[in-house]
Protein backbone atom coordinates (compact mmCIF):
# COMPACT_ATOMS: atom_id res chain seq x y z
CA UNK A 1 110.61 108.99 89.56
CA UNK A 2 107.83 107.32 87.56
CA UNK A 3 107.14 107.15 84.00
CA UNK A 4 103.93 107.13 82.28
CA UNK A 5 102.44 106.21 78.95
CA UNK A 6 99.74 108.15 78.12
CA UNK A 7 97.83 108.01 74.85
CA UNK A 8 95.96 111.24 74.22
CA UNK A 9 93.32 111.62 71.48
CA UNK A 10 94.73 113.95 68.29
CA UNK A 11 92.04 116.25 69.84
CA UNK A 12 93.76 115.97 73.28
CA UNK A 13 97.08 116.74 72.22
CA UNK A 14 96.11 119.87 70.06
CA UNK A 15 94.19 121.49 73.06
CA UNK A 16 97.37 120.45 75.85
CA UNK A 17 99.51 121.56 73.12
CA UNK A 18 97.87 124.74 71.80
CA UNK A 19 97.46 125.70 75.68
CA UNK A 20 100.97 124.73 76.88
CA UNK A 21 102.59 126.88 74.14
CA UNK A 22 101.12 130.15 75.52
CA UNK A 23 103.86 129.96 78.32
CA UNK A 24 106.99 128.09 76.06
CA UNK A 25 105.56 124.97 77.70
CA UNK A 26 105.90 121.37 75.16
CA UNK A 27 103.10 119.00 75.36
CA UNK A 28 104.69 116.67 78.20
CA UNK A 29 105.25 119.82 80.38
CA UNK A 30 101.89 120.77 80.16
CA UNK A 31 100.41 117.40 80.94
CA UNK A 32 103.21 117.52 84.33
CA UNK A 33 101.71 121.15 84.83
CA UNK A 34 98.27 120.31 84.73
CA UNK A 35 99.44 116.97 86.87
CA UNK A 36 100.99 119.13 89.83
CA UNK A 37 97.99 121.03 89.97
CA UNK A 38 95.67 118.21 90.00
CA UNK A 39 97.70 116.85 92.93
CA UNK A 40 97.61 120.15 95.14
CA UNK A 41 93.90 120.08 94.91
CA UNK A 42 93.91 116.39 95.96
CA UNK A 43 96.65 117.24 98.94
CA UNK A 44 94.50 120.54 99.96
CA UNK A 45 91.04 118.04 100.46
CA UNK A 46 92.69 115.32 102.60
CA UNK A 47 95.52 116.68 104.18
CA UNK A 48 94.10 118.04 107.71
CA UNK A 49 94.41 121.60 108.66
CA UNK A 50 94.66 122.29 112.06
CA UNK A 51 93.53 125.72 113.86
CA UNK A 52 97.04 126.80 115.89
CA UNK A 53 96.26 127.84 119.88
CA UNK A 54 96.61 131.44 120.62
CA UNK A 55 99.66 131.13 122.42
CA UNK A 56 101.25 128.89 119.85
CA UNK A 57 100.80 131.80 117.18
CA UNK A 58 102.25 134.39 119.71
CA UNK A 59 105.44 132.04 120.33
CA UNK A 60 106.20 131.83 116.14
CA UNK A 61 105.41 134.96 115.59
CA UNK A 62 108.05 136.13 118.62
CA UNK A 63 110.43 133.41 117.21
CA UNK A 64 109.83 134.97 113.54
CA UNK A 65 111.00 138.46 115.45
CA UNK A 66 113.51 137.73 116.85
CA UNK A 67 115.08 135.45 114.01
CA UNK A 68 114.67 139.15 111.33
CA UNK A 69 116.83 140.46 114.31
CA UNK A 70 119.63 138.58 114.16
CA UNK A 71 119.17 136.83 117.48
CA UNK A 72 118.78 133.21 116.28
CA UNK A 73 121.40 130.81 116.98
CA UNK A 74 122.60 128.13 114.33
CA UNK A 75 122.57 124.66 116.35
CA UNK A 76 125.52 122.03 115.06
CA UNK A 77 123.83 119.35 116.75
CA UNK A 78 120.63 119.16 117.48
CA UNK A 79 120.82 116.43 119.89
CA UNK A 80 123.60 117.66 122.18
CA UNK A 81 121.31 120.60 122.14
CA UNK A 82 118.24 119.61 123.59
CA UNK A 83 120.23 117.43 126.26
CA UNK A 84 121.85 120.22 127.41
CA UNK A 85 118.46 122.30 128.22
């Protein structure tokens, strides 16, 4: 984890604070709440979304299926496994 100083203007801190206290929030968990947001909209513009095929979509959404059903299998080692297909 990192800490940060921040210094806030007496205006700053009265509109965070004012804001944050709607919801029970304190002034430093409205600055992280406003900071987690910022960050999503940063990770949504570069992080690369990539249209799935077709028949990829079918296969997850069978997988999904079956998996509600009750027919997945829990797999111990993951290794072993896929040396034994």
């Amino acid at each position: 984890m990192t800490k940060v100083q921040l210094s806030l203007t007496d205006q700053e801190a009265n509109i965070l604070g004012s804001y944050g206290s709607q919801f029970g929030y304190n002034l430093a968990k409205t600055i992280r709440f406003f900071i987690s947001k910022a960050s999503e909209e940063i990770l949504k513009k570069t992080m690369p979304v990539y249209q799935m095929s077709q028949k990829t979509e079918e296969k997850g959404l069978k997988a999904l299926d079956e998996y509600r059903k009750g027919k997945a299998i829990k797999v111990e080692d993951v290794e072993e496994f896929f040396d034994l297909l």
